[in-house]
C-alpha atoms as a PDB file:
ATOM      1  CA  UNK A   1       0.000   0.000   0.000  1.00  0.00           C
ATOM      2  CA  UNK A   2       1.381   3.316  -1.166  1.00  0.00           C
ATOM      3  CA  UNK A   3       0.795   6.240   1.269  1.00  0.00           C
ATOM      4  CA  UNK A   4       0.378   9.527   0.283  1.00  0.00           C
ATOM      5  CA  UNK A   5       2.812  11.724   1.375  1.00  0.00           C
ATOM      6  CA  UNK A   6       2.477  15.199   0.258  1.00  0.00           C
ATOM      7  CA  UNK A   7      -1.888  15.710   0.229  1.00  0.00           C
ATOM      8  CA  UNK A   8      -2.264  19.438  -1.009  1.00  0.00           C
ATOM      9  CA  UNK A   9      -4.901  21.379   1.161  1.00  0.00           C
ATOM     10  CA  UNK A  10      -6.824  22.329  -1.345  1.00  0.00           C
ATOM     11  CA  UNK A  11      -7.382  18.303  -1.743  1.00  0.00           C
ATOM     12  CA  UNK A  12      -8.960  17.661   1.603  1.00  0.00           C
ATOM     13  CA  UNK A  13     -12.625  17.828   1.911  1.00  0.00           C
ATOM     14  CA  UNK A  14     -14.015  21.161   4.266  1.00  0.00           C
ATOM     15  CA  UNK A  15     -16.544  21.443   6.510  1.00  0.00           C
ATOM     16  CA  UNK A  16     -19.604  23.304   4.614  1.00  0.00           C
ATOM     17  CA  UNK A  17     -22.502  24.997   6.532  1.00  0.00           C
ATOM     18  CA  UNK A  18     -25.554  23.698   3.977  1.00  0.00           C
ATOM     19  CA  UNK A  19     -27.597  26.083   5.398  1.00  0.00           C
ATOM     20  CA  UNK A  20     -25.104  29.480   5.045  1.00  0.00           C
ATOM     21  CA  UNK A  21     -24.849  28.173   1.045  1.00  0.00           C
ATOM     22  CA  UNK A  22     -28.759  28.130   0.809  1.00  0.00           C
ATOM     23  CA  UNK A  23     -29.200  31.540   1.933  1.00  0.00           C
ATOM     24  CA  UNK A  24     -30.127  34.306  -0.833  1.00  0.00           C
ATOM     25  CA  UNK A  25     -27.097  36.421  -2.498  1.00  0.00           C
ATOM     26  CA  UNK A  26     -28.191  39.651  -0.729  1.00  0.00           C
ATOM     27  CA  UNK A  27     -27.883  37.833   2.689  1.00  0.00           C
ATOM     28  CA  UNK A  28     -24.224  37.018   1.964  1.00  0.00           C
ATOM     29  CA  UNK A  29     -23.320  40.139   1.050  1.00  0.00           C
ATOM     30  CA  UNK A  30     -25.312  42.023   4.138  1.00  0.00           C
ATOM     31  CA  UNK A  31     -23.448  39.009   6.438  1.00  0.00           C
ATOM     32  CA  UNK A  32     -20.235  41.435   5.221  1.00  0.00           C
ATOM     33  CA  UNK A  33     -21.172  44.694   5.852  1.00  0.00           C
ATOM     34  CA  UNK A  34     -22.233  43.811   9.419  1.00  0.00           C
ATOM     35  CA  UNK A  35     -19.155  41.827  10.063  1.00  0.00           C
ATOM     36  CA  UNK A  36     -17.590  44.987   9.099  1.00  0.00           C
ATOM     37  CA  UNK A  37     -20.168  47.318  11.605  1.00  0.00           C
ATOM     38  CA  UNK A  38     -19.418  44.757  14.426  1.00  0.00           C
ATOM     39  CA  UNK A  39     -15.997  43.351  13.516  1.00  0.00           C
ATOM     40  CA  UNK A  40     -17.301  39.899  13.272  1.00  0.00           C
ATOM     41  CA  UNK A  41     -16.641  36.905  11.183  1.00  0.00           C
ATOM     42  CA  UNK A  42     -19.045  36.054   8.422  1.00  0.00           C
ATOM     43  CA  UNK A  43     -20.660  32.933  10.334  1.00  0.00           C
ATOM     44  CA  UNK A  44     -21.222  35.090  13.709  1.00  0.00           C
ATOM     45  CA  UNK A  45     -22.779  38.135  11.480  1.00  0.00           C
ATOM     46  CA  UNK A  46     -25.005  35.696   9.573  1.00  0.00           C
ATOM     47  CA  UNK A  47     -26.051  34.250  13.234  1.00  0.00           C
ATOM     48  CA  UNK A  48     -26.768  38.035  14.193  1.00  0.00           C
ATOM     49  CA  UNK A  49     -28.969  38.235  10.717  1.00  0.00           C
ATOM     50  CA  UNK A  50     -30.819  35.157  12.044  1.00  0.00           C
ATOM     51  CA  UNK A  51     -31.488  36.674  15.373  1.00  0.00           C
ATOM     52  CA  UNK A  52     -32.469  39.422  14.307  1.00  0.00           C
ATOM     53  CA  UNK A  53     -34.583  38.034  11.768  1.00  0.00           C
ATOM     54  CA  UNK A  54     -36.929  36.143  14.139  1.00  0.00           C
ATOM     55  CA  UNK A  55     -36.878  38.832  16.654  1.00  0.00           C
ATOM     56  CA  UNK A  56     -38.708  41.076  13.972  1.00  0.00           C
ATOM     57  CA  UNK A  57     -40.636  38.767  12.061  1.00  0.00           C
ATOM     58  CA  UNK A  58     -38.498  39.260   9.115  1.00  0.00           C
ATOM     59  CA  UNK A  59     -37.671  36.562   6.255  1.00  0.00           C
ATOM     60  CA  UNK A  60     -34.023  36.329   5.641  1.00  0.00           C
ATOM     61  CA  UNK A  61     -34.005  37.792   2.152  1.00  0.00           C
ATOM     62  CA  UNK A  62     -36.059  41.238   3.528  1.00  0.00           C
ATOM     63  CA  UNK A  63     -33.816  41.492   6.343  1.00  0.00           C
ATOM     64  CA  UNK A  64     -30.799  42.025   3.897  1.00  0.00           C
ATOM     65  CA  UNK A  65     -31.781  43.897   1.484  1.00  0.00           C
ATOM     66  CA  UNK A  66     -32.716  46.403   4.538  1.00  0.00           C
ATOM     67  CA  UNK A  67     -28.671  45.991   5.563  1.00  0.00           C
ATOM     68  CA  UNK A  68     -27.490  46.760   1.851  1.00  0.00           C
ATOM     69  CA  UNK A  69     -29.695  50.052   1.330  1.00  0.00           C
ATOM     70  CA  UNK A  70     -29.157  51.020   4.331  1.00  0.00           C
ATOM     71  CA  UNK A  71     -32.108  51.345   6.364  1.00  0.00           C
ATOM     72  CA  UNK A  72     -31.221  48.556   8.757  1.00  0.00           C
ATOM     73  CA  UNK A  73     -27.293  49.314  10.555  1.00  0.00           C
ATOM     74  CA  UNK A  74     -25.571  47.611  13.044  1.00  0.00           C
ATOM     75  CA  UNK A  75     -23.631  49.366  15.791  1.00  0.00           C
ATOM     76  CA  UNK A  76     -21.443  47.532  18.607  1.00  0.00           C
ATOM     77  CA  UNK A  77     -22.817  47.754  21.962  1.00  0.00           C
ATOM     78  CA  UNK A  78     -21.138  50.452  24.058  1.00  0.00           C
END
């Protein structure tokens, strides 16, 4: 049996959050702008766009399209 020595990284399989790929474009790129706001990686700011979400009886899409024009902004708690 031959081993194999040298497997590149960009071989091995990842871990992939089904959920995070099924969500709609605009939620992606609103999951950026609040990471930016609350200096957060992508996975915690789309957890913050879930939150908030349910809290306001908001689908997902709605939510970030409010985030991209602005009308929705998140600031870090002081």
């Amino acid at each position: 049996m031959v081993e194999d020595e040298g497997v590149d990284s960009a071989c091995r399989p990842i871990a992939v959050d089904l959920d995070m790929l099924l969500l709609p474009g605009n939620v992606h790129e609103a999951a950026g702008m609040v990471s930016v706001q609350l200096g957060l990686t992508i996975e915690e700011a789309i957890e913050v766009l879930r939150v908030r979400a349910r809290r306001y009886g908001l689908d997902m899409a709605d939510l970030g399209e409010r985030v991209i024009t602005g009308e929705i902004r998140f600031a870090p708690r002081r």
